[in-house]
Every structure is written in structure tokens, then in C-alpha cells.
N, C-alpha and C. Protein backbone atom coordinates (compact mmCIF):
# COMPACT_ATOMS: atom_id res chain seq x y z
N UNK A 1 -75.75 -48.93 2.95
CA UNK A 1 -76.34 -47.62 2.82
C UNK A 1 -77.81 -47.67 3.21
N UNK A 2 -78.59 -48.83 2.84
CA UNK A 2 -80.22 -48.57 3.26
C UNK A 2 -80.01 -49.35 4.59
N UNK A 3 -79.19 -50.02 5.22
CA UNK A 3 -79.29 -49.87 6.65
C UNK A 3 -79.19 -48.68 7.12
N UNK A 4 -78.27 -47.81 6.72
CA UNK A 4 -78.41 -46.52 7.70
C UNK A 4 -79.35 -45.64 7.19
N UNK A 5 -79.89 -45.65 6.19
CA UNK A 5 -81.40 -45.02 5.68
C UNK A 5 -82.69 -45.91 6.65
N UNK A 6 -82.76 -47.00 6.65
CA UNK A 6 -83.45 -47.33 7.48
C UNK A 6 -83.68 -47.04 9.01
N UNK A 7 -82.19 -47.13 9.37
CA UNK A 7 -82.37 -46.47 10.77
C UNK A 7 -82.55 -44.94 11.11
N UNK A 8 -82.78 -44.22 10.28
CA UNK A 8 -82.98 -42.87 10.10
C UNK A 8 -84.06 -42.34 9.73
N UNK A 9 -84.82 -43.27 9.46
CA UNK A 9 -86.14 -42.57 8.55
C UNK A 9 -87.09 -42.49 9.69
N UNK A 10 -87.22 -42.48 10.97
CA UNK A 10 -87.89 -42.05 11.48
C UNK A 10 -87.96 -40.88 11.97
N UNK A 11 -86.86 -40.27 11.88
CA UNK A 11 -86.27 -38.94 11.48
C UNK A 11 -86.18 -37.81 10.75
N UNK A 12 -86.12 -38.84 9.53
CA UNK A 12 -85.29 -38.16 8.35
C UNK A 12 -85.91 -38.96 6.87
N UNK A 13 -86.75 -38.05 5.94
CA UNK A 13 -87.28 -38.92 4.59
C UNK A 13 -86.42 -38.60 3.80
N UNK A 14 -85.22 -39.88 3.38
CA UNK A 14 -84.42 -40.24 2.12
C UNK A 14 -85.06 -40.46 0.58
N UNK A 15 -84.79 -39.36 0.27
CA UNK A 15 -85.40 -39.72 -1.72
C UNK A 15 -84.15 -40.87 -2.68
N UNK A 16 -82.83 -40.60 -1.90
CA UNK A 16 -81.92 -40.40 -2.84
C UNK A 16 -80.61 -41.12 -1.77
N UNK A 17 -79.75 -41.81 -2.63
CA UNK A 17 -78.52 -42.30 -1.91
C UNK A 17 -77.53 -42.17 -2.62
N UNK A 18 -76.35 -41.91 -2.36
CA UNK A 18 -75.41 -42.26 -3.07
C UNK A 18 -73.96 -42.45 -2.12
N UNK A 19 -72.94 -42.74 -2.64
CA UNK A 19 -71.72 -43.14 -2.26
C UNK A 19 -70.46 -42.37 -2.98
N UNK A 20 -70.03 -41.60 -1.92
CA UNK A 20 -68.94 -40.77 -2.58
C UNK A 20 -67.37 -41.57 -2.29
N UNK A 21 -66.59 -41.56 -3.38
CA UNK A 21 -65.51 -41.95 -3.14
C UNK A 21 -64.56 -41.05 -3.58
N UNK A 22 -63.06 -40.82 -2.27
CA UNK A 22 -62.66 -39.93 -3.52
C UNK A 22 -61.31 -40.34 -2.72
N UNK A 23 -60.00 -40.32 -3.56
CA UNK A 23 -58.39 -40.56 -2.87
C UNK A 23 -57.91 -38.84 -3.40
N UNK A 24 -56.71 -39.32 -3.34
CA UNK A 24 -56.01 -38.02 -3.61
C UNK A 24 -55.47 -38.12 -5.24
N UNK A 25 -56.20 -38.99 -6.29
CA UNK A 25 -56.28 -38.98 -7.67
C UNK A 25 -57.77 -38.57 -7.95
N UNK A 26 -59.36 -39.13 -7.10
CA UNK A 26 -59.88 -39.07 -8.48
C UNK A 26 -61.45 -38.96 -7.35
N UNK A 27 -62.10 -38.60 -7.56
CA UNK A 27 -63.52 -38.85 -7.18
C UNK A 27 -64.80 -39.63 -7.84
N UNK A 28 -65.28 -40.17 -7.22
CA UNK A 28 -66.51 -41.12 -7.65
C UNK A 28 -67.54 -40.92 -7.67
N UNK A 29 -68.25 -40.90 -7.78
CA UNK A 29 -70.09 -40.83 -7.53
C UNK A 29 -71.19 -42.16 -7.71
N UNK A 30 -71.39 -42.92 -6.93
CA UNK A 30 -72.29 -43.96 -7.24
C UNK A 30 -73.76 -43.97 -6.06
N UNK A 31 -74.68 -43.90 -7.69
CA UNK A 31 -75.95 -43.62 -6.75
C UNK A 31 -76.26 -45.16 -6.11
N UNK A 32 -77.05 -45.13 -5.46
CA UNK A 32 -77.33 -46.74 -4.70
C UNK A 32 -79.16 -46.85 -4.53
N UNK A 33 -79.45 -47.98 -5.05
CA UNK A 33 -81.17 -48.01 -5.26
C UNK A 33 -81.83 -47.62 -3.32
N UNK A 34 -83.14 -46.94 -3.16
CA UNK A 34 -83.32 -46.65 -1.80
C UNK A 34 -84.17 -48.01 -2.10
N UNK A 35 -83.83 -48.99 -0.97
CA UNK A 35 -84.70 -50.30 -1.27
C UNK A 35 -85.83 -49.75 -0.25
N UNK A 36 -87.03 -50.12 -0.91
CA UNK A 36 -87.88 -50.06 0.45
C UNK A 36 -88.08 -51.45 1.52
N UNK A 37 -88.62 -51.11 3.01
CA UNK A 37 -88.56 -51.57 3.62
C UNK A 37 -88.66 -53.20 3.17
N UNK A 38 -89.65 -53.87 2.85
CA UNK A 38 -89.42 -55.23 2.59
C UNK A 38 -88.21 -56.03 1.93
N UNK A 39 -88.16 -55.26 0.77
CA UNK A 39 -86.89 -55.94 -0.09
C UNK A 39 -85.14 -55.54 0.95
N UNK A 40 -85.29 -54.44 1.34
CA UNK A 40 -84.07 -54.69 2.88
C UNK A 40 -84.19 -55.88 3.75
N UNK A 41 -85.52 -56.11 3.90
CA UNK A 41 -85.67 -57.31 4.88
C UNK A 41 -85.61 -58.51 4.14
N UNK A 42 -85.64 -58.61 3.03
CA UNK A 42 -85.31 -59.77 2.08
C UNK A 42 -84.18 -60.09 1.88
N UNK A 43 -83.53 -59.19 1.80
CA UNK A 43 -81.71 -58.71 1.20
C UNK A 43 -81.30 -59.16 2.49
N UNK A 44 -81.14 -58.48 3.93
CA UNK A 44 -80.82 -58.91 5.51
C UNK A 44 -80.81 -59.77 5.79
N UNK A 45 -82.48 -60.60 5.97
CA UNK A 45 -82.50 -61.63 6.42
C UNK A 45 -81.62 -62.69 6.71
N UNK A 46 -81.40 -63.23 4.96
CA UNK A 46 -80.49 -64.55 5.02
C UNK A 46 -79.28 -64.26 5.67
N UNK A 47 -78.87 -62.74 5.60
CA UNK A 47 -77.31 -62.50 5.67
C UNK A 47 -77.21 -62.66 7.23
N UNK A 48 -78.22 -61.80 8.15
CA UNK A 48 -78.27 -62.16 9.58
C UNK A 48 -78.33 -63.85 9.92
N UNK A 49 -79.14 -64.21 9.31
CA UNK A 49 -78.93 -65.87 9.95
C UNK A 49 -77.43 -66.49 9.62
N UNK A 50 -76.46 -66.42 8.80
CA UNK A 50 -75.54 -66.43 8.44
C UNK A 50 -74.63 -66.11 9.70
N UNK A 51 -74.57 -64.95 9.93
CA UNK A 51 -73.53 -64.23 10.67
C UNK A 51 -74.29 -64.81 12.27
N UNK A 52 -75.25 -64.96 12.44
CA UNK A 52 -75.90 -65.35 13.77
C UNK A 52 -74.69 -67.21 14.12
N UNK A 53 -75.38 -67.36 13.26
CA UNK A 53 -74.94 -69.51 12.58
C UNK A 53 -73.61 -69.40 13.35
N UNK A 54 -72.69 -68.61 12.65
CA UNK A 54 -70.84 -68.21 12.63
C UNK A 54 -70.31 -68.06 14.14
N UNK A 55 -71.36 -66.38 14.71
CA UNK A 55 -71.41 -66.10 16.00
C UNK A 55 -71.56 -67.47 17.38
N UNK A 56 -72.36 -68.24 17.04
CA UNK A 56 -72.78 -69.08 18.13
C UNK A 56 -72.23 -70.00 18.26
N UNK A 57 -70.90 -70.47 17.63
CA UNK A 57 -70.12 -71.53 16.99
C UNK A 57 -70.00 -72.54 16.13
N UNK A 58 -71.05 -71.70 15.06
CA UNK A 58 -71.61 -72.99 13.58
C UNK A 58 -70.38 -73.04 12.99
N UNK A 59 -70.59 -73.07 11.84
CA UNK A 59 -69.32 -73.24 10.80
C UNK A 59 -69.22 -71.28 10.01
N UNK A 60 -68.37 -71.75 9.52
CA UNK A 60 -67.87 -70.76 9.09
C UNK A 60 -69.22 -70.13 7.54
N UNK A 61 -69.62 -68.74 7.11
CA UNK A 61 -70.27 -68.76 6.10
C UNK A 61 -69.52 -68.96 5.13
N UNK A 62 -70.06 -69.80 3.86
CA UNK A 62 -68.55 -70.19 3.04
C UNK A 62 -68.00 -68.96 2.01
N UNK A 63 -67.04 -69.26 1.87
CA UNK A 63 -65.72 -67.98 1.31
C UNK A 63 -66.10 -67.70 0.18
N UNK A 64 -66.13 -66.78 -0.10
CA UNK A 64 -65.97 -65.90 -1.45
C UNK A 64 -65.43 -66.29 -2.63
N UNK A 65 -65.55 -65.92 -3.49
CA UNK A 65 -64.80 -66.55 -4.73
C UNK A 65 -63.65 -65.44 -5.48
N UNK A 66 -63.64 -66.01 -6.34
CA UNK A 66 -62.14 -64.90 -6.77
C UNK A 66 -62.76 -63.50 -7.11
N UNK A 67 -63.97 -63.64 -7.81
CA UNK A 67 -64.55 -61.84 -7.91
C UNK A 67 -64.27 -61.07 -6.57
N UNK A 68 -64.66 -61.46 -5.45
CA UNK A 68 -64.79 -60.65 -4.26
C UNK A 68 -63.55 -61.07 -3.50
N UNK A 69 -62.76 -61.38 -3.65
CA UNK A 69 -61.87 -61.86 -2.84
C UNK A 69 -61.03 -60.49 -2.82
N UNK A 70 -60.94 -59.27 -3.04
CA UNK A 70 -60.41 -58.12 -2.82
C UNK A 70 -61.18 -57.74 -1.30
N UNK A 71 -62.00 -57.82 -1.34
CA UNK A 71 -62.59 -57.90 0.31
C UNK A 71 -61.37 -58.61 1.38
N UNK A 72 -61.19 -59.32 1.00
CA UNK A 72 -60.60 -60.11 2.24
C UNK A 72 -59.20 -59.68 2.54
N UNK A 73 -58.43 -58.99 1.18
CA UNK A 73 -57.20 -58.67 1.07
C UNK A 73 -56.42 -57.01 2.13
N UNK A 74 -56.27 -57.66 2.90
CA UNK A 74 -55.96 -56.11 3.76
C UNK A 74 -57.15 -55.68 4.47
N UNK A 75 -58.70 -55.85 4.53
CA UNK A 75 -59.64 -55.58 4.96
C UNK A 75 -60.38 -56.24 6.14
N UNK A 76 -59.89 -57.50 5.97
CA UNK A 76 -60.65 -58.21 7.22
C UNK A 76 -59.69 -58.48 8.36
N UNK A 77 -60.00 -58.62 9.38
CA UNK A 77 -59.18 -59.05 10.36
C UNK A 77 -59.41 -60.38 10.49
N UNK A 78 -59.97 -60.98 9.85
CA UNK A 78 -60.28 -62.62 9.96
C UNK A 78 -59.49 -63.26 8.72
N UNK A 79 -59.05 -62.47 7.62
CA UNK A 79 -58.25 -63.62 6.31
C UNK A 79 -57.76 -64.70 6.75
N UNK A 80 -57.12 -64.97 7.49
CA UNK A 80 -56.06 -66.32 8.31
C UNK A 80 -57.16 -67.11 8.47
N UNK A 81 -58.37 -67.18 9.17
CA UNK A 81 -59.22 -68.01 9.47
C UNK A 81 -59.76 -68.07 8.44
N UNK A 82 -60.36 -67.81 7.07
CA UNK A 82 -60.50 -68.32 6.13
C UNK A 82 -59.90 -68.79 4.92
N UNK A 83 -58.66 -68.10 5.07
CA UNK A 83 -57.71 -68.44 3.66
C UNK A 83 -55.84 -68.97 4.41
N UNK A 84 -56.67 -70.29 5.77
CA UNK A 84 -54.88 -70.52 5.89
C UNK A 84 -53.98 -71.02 4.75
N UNK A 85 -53.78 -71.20 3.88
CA UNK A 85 -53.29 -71.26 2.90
C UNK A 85 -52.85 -70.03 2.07
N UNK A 86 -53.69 -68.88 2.29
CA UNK A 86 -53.06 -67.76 1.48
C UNK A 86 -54.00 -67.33 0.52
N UNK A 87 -54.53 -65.91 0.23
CA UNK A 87 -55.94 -65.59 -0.43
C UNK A 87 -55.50 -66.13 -1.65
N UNK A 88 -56.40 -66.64 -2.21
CA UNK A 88 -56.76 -67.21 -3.97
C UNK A 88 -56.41 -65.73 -4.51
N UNK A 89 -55.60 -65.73 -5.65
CA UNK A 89 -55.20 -64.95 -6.54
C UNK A 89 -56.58 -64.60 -7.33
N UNK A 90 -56.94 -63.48 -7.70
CA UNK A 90 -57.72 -63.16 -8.54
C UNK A 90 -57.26 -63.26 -10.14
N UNK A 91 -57.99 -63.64 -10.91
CA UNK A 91 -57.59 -63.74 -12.83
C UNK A 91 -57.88 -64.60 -13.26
């Protein structure tokens, strides 16, 4: 979300963020902190060198653990390359 606030604010001054979720049961509302510019570039940083490392033919960034492992389930097009064995069960 403050990536695309970031790329917008030269545009456009964001007070406020949030994240709407909604299916055909229930709707959500979650506000999201507006980071200012430095602490985005703090938060980014490591994550770009990461994904740069992966891109150029480093190793892989290492896998997730069972909290986040709903990410990987149906969402990535890469699961096989990190979980050949089969995603870790969450519990």
C-alpha cells in the first residue's frame, strides 16, 4: 500500500490508507500506517536486495515458516520450487 502511496504523491497528498476486503459473506476494513518516506526505504531496501540476489541466479530467499505459509498455498506460481516436498502444514 505505501508503495503505491509513494508512487503517487507527487500527484496526490495521502493522509490515510486502508485496505478493503470484502467476498460474498463479509467485508473488512483495515487501516494501514502511511510510512513516511525513510522508514519505506528501510522496510524495501533489504527486501529489494533479496529479490535482486534470487533474480541474478543467487539462491533462493529462505522460505517462510508455518505462520505465513498460507501465502504460498494456491498463490504463488513458484510453491514447487520451494516446497518440493509439499507445503508444511500449518498448527
Amino acid at each position: 500500500m505505501n508503495l503505491y502511496c509513494y508512487l503517487v504523491m507527487p500527484q496526490y497528498q495521502i493522509d490515510q490508507l486502508e485496505i478493503v476486503y470484502f467476498d460474498m459473506s463479509n467485508v473488512k476494513r483495515v487501516k494501514v500506517e502511511v510510512m513516511d518516506k525513510r522508514k519505506l526505504t528501510d522496510w524495501l531496501v533489504p527486501r529489494l536486495k533479496k529479490l535482486k540476489e534470487a533474480l541474478e541466479g543467487g539462491k533462493l530467499p529462505e522460505r517462510i515458516g508455518n505462520a505465513g505459509v498460507w501465502q504460498c498455498d494456491g498463490y504463488c506460481p513458484f510453491t514447487k520450487m520451494c516446497w518440493p516436498k509439499g507445503i508444511l502444514k500449518r498448527g
